[in-house]
C-alpha atoms as a PDB file:
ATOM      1  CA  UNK A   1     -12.637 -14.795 -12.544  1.00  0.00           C
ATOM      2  CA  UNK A   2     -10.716 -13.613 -15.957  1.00  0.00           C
ATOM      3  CA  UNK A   3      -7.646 -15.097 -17.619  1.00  0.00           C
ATOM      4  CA  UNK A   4      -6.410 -14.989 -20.340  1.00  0.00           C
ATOM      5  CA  UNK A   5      -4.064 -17.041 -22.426  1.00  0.00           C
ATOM      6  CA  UNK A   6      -1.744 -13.542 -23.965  1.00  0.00           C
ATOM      7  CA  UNK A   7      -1.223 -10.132 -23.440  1.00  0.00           C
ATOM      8  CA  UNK A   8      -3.773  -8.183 -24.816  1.00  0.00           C
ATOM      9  CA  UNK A   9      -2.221  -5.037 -23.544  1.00  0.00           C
ATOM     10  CA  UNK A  10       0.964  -5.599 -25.097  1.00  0.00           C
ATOM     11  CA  UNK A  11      -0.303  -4.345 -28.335  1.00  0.00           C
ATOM     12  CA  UNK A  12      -0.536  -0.932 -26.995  1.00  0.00           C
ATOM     13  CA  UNK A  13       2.223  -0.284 -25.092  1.00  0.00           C
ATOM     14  CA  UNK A  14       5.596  -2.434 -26.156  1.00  0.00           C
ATOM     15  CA  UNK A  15       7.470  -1.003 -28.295  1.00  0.00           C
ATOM     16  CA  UNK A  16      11.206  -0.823 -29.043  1.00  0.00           C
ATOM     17  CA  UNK A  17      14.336  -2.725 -30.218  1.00  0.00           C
ATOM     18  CA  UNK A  18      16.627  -4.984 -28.674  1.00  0.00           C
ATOM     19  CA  UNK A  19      19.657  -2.434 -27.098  1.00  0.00           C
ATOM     20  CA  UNK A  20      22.334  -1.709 -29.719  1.00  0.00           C
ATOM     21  CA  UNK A  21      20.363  -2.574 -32.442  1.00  0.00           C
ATOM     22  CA  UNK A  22      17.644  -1.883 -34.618  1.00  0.00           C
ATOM     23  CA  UNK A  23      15.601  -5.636 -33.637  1.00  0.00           C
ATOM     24  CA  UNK A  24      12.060  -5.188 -32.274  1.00  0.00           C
ATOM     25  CA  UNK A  25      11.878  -6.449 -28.453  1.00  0.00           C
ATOM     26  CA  UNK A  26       8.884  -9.121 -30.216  1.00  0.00           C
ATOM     27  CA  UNK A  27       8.610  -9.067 -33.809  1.00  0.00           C
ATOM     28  CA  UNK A  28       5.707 -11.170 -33.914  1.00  0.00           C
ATOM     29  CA  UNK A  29       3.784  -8.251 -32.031  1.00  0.00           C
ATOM     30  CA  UNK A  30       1.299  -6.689 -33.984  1.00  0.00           C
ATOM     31  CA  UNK A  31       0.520  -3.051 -33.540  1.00  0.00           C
ATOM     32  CA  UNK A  32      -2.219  -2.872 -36.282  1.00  0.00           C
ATOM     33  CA  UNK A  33      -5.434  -0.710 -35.626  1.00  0.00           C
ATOM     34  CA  UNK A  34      -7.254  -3.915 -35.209  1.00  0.00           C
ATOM     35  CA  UNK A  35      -5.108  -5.205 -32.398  1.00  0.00           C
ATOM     36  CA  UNK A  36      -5.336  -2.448 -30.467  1.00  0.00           C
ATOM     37  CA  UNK A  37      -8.969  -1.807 -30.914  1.00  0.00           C
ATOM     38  CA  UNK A  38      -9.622  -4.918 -29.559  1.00  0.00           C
ATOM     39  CA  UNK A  39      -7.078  -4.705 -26.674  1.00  0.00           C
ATOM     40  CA  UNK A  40      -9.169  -1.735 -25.698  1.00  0.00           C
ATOM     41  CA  UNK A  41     -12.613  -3.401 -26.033  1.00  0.00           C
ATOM     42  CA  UNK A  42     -11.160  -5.845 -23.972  1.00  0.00           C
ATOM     43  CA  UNK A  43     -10.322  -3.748 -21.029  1.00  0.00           C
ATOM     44  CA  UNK A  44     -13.262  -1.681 -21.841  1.00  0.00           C
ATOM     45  CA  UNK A  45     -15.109  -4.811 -21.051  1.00  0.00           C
ATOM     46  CA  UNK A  46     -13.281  -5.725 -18.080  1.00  0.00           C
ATOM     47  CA  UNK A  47     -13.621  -2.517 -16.054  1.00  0.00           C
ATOM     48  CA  UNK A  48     -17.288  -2.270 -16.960  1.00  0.00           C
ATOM     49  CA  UNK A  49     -17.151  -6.038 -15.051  1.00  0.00           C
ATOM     50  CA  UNK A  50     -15.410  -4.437 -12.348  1.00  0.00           C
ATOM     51  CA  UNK A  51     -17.569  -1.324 -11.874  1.00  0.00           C
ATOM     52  CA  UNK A  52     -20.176  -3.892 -10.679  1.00  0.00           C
ATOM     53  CA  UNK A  53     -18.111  -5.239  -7.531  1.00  0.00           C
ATOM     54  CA  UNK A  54     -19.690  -3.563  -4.073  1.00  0.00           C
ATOM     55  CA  UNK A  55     -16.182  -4.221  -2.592  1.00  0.00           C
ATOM     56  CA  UNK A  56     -15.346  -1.316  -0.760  1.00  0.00           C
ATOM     57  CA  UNK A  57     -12.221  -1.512   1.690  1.00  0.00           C
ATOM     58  CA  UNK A  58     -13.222   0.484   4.987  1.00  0.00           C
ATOM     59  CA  UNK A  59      -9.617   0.354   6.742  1.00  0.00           C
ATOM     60  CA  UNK A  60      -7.129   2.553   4.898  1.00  0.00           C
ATOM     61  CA  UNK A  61      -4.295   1.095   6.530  1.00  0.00           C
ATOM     62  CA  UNK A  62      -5.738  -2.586   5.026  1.00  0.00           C
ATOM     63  CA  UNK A  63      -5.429  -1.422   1.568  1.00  0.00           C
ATOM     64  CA  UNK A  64      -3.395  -3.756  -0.953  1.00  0.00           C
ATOM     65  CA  UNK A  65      -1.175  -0.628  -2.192  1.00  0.00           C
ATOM     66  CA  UNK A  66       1.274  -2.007  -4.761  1.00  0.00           C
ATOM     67  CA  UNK A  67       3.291   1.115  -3.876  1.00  0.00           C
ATOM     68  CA  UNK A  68       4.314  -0.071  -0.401  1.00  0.00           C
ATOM     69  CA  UNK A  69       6.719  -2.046  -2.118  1.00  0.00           C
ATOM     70  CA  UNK A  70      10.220  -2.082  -3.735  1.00  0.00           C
ATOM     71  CA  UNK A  71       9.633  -2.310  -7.564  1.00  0.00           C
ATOM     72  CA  UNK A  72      12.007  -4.732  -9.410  1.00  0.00           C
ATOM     73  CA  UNK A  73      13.224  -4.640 -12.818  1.00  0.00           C
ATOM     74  CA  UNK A  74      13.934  -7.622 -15.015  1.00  0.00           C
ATOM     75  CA  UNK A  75      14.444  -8.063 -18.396  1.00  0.00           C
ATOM     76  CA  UNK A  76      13.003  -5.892 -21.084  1.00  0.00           C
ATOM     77  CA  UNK A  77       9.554  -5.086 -20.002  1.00  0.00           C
ATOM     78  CA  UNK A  78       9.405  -7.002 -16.903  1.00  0.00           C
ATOM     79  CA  UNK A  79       8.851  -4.920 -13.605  1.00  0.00           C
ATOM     80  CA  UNK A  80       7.182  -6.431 -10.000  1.00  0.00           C
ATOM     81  CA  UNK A  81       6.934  -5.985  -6.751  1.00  0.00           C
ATOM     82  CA  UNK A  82       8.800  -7.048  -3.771  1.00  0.00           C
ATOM     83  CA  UNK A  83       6.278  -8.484  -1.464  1.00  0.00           C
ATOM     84  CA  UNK A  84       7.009  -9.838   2.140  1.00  0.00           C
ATOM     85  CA  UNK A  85       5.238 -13.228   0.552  1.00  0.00           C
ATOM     86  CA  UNK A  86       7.851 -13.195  -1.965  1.00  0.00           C
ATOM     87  CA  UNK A  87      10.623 -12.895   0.444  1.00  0.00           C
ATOM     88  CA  UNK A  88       9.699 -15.744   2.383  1.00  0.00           C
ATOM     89  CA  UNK A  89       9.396 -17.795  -0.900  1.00  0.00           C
ATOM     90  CA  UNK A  90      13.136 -16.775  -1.437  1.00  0.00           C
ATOM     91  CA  UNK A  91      14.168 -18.160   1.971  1.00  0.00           C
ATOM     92  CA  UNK A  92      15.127 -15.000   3.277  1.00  0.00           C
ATOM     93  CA  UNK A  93      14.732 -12.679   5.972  1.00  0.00           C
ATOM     94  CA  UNK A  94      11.266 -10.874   6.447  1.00  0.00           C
ATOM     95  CA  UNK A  95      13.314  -7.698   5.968  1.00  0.00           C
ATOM     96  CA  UNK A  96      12.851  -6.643   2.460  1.00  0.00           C
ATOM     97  CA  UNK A  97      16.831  -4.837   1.875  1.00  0.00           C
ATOM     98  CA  UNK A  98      17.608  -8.528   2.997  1.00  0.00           C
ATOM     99  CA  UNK A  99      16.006  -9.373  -0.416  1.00  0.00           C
ATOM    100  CA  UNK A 100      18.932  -7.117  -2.563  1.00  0.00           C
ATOM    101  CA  UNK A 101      21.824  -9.294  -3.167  1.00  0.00           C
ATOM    102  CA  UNK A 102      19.084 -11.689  -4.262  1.00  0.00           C
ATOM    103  CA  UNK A 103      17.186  -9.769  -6.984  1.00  0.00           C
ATOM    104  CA  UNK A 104      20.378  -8.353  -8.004  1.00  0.00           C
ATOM    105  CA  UNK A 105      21.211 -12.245  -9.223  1.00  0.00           C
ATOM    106  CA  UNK A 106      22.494 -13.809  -6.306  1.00  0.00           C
ATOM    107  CA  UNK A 107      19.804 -16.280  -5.436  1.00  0.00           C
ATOM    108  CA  UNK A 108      17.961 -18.710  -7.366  1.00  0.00           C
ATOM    109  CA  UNK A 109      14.862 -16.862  -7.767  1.00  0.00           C
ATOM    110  CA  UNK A 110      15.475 -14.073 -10.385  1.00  0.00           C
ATOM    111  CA  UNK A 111      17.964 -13.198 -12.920  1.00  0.00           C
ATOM    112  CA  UNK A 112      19.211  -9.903 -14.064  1.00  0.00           C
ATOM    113  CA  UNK A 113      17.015  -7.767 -11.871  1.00  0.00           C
ATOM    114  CA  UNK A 114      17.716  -4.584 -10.227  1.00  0.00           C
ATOM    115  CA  UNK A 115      16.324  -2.693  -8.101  1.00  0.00           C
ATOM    116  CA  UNK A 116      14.217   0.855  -9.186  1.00  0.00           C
ATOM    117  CA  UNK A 117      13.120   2.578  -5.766  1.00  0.00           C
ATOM    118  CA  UNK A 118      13.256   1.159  -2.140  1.00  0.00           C
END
């Protein structure tokens, strides 16, 4: 089991400003060479971890594919999936364009979000 208590791949991959201005997004992100050298050992380290897992999944159809699902944007950088689980914790109907008016801001579990592909 991994956690950790940042984003170590921020380092490497957020960049920009705040829209209509010239603000970085996080101005207390550091992009230095040592950052991301050690954002990469880190993953390094972690796939080398998961290269030793004899999981194998043997029923395509069973597959966990992300992709299956609507992807939601929030704020900034944010992005997630739509899951069924997620519906259900947003007390609507298994359907997920039931979920729409909902991550569009009309229920109480997300904010400005809207949604990328269906």
């Amino acid at each position: 089991f991994w956690g950790f208590q940042w984003h170590p791949e921020k380092v490497s991959f957020e960049y920009g400003t705040i829209e209509g201005t010239d603000d970085p997004i996080n101005p207390n992100l550091v992009h230095s060479a040592d950052a991301t050298y050690m954002a990469f050992k880190m993953a390094d380290k972690f796939v080398q971890l998961a290269r030793k897992s004899s999981h194998v999944y043997t029923d395509f159809e069973r597959w966990p594919l992300v992709w299956n699902y609507p992807m939601v944007s929030g704020s900034q950088f944010e992005q997630f999936f739509v899951t069924d689980e997620l519906i259900a914790k947003c007390n609507h109907s298994d359907n997920v364009l039931a979920a729409k008016p909902l991550l569009r801001g009309g229920g109480k579990l997300f904010d400005n979000v809207t949604v990328l592909s269906e």
